[in-house]
N, C-alpha and C. Protein backbone atom coordinates (compact mmCIF):
# COMPACT_ATOMS: atom_id res chain seq x y z
N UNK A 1 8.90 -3.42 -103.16
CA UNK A 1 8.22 -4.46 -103.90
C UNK A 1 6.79 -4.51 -103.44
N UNK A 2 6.22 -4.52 -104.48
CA UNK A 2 4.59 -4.56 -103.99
C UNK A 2 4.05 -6.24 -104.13
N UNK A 3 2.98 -6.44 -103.39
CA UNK A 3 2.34 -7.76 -103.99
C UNK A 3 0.97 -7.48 -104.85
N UNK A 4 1.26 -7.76 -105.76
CA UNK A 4 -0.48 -7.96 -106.40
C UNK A 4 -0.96 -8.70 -106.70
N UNK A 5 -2.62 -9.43 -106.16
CA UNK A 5 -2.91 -10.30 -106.28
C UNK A 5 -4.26 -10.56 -107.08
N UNK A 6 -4.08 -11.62 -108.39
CA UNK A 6 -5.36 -11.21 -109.09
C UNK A 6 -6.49 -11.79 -108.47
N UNK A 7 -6.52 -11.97 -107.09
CA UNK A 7 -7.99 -12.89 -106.78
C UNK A 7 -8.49 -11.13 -105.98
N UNK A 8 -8.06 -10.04 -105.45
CA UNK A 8 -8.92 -9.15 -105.12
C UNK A 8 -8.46 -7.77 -106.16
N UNK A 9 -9.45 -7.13 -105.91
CA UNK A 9 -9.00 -5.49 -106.91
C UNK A 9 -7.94 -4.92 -106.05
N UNK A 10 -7.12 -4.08 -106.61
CA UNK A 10 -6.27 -3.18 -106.71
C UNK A 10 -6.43 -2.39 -105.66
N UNK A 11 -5.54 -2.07 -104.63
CA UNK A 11 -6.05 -1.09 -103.61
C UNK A 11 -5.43 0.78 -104.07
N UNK A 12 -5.76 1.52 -104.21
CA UNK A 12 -5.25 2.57 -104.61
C UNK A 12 -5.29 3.78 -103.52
N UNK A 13 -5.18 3.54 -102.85
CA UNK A 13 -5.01 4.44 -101.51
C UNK A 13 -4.74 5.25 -101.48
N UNK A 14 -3.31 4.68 -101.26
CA UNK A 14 -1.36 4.88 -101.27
C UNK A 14 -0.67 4.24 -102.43
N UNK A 15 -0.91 5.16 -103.62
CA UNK A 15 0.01 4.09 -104.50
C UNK A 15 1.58 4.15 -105.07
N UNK A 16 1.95 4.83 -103.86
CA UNK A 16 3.42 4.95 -104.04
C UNK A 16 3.84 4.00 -102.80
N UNK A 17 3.11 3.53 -101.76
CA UNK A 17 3.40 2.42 -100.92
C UNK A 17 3.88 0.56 -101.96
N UNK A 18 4.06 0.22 -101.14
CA UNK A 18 3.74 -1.28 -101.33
C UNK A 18 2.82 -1.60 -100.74
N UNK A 19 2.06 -2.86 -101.37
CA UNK A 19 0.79 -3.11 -100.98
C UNK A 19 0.94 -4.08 -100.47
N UNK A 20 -0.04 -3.94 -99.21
CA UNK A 20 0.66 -5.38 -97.99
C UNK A 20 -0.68 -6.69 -98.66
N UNK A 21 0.63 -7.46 -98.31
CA UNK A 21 -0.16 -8.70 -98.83
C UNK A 21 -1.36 -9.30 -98.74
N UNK A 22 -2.17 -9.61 -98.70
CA UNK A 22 -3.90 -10.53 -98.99
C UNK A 22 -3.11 -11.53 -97.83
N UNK A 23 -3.26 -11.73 -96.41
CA UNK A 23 -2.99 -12.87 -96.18
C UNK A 23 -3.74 -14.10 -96.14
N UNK A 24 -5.02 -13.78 -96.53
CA UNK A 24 -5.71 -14.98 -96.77
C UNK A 24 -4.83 -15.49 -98.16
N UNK A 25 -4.23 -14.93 -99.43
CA UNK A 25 -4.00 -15.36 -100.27
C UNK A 25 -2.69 -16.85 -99.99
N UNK A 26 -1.69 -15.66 -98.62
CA UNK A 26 -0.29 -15.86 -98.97
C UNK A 26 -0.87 -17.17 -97.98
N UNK A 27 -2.01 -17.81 -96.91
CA UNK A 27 -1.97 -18.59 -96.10
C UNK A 27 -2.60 -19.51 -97.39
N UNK A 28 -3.21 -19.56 -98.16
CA UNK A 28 -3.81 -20.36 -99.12
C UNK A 28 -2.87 -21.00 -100.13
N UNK A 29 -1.90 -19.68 -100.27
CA UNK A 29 -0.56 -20.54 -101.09
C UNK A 29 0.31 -21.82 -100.16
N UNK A 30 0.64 -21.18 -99.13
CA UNK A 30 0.78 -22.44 -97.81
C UNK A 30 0.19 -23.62 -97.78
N UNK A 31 -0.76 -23.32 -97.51
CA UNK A 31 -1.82 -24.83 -97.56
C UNK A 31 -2.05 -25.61 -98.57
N UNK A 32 -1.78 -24.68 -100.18
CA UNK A 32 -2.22 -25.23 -101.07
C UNK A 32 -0.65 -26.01 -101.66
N UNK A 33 0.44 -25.85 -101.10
CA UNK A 33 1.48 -27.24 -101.42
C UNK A 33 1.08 -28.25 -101.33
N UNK A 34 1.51 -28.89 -102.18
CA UNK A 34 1.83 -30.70 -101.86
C UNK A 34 2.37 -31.05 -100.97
N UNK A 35 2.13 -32.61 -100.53
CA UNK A 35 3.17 -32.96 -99.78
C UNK A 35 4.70 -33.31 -100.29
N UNK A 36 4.78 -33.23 -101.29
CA UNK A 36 6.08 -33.75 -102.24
C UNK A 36 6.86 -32.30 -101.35
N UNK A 37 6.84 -31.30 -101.28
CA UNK A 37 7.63 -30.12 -101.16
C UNK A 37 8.02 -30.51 -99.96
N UNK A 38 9.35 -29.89 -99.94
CA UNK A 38 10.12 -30.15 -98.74
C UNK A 38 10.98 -28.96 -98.15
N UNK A 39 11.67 -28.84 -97.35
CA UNK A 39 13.20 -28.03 -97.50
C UNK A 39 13.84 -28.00 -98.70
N UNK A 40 13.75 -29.41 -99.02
CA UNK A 40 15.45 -29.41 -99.37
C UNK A 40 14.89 -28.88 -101.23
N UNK A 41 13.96 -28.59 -101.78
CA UNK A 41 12.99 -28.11 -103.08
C UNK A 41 13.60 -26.61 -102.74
N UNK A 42 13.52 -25.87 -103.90
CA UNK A 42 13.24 -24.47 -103.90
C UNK A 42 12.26 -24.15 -104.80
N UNK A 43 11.83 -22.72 -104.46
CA UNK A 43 10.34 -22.34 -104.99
C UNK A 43 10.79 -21.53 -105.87
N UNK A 44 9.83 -21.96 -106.86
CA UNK A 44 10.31 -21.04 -108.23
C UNK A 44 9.95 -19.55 -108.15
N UNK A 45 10.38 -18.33 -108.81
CA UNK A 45 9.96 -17.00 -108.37
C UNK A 45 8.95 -16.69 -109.63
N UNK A 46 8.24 -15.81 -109.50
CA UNK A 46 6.79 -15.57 -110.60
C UNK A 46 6.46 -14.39 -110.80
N UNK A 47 6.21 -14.24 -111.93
CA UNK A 47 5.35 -12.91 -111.91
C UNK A 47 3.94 -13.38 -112.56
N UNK A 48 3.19 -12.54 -112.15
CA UNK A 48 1.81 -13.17 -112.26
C UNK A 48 0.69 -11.41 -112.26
N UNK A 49 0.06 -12.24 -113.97
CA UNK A 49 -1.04 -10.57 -113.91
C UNK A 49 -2.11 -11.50 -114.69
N UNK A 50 -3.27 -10.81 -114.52
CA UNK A 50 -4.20 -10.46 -115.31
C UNK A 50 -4.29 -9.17 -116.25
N UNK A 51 -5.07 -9.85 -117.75
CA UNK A 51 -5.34 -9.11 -118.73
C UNK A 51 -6.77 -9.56 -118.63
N UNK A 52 -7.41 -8.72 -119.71
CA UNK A 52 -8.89 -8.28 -119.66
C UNK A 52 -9.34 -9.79 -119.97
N UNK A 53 -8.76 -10.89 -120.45
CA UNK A 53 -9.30 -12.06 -120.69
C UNK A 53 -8.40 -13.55 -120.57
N UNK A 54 -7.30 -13.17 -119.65
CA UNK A 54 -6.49 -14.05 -119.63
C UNK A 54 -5.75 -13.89 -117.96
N UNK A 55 -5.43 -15.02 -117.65
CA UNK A 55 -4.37 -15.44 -116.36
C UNK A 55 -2.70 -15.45 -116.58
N UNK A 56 -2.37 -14.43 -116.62
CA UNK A 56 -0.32 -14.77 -117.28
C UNK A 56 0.40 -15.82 -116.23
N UNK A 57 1.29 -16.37 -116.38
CA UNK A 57 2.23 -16.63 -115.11
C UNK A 57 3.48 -16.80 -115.47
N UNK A 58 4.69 -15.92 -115.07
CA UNK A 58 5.74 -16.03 -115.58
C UNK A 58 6.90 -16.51 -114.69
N UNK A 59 7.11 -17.88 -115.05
CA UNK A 59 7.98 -18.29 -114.30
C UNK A 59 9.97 -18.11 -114.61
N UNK A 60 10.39 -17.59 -113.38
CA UNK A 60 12.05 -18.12 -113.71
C UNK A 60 12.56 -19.62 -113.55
N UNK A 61 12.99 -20.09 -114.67
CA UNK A 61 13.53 -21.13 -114.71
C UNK A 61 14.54 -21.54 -115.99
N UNK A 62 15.98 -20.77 -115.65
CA UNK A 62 16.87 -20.76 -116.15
C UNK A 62 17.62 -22.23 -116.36
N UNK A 63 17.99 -22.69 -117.42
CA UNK A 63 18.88 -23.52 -116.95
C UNK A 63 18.03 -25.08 -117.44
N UNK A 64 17.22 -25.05 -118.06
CA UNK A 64 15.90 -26.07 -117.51
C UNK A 64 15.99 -26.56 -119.15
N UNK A 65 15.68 -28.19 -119.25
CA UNK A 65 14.78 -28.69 -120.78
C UNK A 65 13.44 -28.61 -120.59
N UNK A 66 12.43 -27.57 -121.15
CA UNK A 66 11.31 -27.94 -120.78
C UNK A 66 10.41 -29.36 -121.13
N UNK A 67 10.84 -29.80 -122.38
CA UNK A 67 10.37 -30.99 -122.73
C UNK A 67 10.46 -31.48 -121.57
N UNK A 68 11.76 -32.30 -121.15
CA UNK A 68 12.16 -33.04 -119.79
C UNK A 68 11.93 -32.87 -118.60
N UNK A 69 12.87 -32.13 -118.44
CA UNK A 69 12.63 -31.05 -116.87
C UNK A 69 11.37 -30.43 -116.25
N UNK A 70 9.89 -29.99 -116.86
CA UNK A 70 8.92 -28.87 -116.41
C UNK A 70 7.70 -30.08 -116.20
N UNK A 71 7.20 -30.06 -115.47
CA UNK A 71 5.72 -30.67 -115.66
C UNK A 71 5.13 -29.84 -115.05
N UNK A 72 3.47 -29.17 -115.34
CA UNK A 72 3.27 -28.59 -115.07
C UNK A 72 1.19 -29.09 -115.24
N UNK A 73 0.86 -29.06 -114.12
CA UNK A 73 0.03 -29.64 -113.43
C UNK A 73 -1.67 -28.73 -113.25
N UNK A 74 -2.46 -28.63 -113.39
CA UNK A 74 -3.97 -28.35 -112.46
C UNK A 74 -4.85 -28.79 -111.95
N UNK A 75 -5.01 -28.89 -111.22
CA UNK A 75 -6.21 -29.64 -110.30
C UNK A 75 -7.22 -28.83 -109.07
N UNK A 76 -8.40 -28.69 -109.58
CA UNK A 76 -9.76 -28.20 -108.63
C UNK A 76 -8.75 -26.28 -108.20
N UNK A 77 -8.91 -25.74 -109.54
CA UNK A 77 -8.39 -24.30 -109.18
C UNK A 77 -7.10 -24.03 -108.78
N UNK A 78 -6.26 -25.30 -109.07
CA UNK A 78 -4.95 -24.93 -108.35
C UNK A 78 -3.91 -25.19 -109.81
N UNK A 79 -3.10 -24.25 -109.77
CA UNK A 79 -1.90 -24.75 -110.70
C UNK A 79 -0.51 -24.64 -110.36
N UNK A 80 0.41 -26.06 -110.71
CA UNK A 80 1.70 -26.45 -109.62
C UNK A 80 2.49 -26.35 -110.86
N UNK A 81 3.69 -26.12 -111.21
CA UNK A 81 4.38 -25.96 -112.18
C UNK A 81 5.64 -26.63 -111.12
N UNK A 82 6.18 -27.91 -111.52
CA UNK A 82 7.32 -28.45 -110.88
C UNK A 82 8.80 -28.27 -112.04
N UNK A 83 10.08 -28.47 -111.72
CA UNK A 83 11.38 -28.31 -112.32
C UNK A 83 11.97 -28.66 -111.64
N UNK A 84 13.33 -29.41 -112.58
CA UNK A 84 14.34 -29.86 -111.99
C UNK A 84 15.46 -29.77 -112.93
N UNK A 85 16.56 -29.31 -112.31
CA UNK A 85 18.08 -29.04 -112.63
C UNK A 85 18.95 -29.68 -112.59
N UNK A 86 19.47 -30.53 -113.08
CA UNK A 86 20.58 -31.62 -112.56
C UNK A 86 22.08 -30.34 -112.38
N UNK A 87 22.94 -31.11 -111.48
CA UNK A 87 24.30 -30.12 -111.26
C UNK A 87 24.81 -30.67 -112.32
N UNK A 88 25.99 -30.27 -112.92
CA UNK A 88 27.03 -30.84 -113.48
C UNK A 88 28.27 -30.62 -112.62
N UNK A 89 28.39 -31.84 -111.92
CA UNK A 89 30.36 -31.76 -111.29
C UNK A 89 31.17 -31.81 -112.34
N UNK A 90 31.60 -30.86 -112.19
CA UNK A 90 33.00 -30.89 -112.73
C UNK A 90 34.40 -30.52 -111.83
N UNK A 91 35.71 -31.27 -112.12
CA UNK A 91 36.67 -30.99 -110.70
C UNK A 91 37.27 -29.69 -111.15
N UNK A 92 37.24 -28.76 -110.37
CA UNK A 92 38.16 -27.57 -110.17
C UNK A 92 37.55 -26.81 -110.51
N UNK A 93 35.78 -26.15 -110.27
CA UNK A 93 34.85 -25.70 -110.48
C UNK A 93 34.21 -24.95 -109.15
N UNK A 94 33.51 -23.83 -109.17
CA UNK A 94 32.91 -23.45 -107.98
C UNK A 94 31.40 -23.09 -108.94
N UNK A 95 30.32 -23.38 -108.13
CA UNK A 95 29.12 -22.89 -108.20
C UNK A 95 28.31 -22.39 -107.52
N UNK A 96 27.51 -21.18 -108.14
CA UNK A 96 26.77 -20.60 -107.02
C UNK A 96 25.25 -20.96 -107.08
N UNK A 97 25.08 -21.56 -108.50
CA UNK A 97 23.69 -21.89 -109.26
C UNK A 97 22.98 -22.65 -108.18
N UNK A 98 21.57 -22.97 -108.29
CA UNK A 98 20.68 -23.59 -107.51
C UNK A 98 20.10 -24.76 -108.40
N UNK A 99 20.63 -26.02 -108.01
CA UNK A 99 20.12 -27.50 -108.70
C UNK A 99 19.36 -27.96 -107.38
N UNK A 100 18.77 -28.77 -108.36
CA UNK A 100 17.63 -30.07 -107.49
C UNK A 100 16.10 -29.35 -108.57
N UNK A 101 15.27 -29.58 -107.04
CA UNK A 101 14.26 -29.72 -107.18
C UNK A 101 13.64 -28.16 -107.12
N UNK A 102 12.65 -27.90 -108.13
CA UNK A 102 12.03 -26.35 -107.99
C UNK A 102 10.44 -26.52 -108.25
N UNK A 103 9.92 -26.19 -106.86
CA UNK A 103 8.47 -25.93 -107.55
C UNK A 103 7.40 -24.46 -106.61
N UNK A 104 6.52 -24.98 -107.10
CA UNK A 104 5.44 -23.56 -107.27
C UNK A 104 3.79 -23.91 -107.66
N UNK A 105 2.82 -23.95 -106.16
CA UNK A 105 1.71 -23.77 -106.67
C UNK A 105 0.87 -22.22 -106.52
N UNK A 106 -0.28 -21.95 -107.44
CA UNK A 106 -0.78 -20.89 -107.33
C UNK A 106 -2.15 -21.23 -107.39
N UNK A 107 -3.24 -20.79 -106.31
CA UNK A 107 -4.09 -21.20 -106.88
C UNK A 107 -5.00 -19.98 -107.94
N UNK A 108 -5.78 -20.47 -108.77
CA UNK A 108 -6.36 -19.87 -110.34
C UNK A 108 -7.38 -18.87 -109.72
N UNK A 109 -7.46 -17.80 -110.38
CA UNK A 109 -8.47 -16.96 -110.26
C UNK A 109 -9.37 -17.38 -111.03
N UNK A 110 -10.75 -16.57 -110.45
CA UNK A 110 -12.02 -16.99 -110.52
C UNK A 110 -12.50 -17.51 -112.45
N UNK A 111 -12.76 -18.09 -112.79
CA UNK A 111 -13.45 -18.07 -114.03
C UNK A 111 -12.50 -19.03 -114.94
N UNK A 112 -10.90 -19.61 -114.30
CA UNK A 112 -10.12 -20.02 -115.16
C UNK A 112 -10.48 -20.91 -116.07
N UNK A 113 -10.06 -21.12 -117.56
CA UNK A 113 -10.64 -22.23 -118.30
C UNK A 113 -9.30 -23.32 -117.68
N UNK A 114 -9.39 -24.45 -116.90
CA UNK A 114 -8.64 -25.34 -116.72
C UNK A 114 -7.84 -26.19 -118.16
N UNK A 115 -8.99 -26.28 -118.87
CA UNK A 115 -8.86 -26.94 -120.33
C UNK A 115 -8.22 -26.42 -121.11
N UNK A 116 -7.74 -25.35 -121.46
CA UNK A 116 -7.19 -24.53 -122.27
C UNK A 116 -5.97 -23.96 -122.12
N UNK A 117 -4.85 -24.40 -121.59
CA UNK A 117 -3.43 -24.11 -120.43
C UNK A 117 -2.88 -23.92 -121.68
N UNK A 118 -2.28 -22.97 -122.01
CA UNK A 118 -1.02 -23.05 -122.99
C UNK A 118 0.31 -22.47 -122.23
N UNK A 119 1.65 -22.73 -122.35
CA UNK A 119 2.44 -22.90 -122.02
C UNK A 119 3.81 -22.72 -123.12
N UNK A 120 4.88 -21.92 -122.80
CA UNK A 120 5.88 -21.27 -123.79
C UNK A 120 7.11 -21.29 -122.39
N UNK A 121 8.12 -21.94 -123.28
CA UNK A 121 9.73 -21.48 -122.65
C UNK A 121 10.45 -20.58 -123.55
N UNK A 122 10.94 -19.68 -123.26
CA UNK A 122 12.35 -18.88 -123.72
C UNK A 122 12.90 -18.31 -123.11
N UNK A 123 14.74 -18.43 -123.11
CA UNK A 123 15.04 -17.38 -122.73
C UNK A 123 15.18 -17.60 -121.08
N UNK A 124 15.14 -18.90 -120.97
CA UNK A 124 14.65 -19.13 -119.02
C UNK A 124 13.62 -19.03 -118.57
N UNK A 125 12.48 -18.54 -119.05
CA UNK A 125 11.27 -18.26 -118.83
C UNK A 125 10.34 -18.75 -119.42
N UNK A 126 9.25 -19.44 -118.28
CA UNK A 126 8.44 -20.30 -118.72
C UNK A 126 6.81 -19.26 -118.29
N UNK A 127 6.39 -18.88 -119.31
CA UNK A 127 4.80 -19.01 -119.78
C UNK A 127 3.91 -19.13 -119.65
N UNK A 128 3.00 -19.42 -118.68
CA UNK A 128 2.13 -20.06 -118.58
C UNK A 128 0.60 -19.16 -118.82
N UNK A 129 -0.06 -19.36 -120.02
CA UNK A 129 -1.14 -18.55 -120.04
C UNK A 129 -2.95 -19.49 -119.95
N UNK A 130 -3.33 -18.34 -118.98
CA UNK A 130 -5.02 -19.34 -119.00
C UNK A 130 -5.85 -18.50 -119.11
N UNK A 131 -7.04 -19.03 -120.38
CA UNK A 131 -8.17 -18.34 -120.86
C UNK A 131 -8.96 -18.02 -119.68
N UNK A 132 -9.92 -16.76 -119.44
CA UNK A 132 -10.59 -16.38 -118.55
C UNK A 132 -11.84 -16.13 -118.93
N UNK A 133 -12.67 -16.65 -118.70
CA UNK A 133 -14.76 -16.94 -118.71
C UNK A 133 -14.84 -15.48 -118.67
N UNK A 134 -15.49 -15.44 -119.08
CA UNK A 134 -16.17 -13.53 -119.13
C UNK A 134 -16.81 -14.01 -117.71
N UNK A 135 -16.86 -13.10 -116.68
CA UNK A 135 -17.55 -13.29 -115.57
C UNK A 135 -18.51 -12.47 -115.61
N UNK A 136 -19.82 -12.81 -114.95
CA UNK A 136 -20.55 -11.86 -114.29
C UNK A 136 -20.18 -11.22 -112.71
N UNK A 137 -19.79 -10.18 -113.24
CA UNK A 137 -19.30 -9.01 -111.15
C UNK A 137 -20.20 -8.45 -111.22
N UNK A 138 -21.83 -8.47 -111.57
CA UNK A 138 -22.71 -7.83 -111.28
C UNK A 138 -22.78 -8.57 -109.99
N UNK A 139 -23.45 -7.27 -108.86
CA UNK A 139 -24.41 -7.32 -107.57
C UNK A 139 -25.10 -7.62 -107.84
N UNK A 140 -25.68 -8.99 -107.25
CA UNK A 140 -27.25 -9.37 -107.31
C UNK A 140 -27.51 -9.34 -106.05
N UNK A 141 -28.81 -9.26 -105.65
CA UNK A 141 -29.74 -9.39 -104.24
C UNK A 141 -30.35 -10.30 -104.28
N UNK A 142 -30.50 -11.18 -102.91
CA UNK A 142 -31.32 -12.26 -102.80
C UNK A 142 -32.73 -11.73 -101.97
N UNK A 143 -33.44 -12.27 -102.37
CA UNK A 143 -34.49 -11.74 -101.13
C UNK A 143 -35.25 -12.67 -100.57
N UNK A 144 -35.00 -12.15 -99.07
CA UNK A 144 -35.35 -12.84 -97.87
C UNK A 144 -36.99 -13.01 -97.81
N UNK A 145 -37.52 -14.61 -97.76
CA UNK A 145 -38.72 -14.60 -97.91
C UNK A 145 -39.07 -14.90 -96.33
N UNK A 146 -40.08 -14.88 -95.89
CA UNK A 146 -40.50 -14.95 -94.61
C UNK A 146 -40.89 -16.77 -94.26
N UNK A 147 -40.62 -17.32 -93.55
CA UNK A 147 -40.78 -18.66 -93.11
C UNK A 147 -42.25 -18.33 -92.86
N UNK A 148 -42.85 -19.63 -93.08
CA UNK A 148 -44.43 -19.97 -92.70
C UNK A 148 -44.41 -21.04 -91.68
N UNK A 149 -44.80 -20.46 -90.63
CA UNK A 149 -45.40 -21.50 -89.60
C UNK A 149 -46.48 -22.31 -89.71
N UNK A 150 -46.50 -23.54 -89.59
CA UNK A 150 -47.81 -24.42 -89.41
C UNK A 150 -48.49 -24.40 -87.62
């Protein structure tokens, strides 16, 4: 399993390796929880790419009403997509499924339109797409002017 992360380019080295993780990314996903998250929550699993003008995020979340169940959140570059599963007891039943609480923040690559979130369930899978600013990745130079003494 490789990690790819859309906040740096592609490393192409070794590209039959897996690519070891950005740990500035994976310590930023850390930090960037809520305090709501706990143990007893599980984290939703994702797949996550960039296209030439868009942020994808594809969440698993089987089992779910999105009307009800999904809220899904951004704030200052960060996006939290929360879920919840109720069990159904029933007597003379075994389950292996995962109920409660499920969440997941990521924070947004560079240029995200915050305003523009669209969002799709099917199928267990939730959607999440964000428009991307044409960026400028041109190199610019600053140039160093000389201090004037009095």
């Amino acid at each position: 399993m490789s990690v790819h992360s859309p906040h740096r380019p592609t490393q192409a080295l070794m590209p039959n390796w897996p690519m070891m993780p950005d740990w500035s990314d994976l310590v930023a996903r850390f930090e960037s929880m809520p305090p709501w998250t706990s143990m007893e929550g599980h984290m939703i699993r994702v797949e996550e790419h960039l296209d030439a003008d868009r942020y994808v995020v594809r969440a698993e979340l089987p089992g779910v009403d999105p009307a009800k169940d999904v809220d899904i959140s951004v704030r200052e570059g960060q996006l939290t997509i929360k879920a919840e599963r109720a069990e159904r007891k029933e007597e003379g039943t075994r389950s292996e499924f995962r109920y409660g609480n499920f969440y997941r923040s990521m924070l947004l690559p560079t240029g995200a339109d915050e305003d523009s979130i669209d969002a799709t369930y099917g199928d267990g899978i939730l959607t999440v797409s964000i428009p991307l600013a044409a960026s400028s990745s041109q190199e610019r130079h600053v140039e160093v002017k000389k201090m004037s003494r009095k």
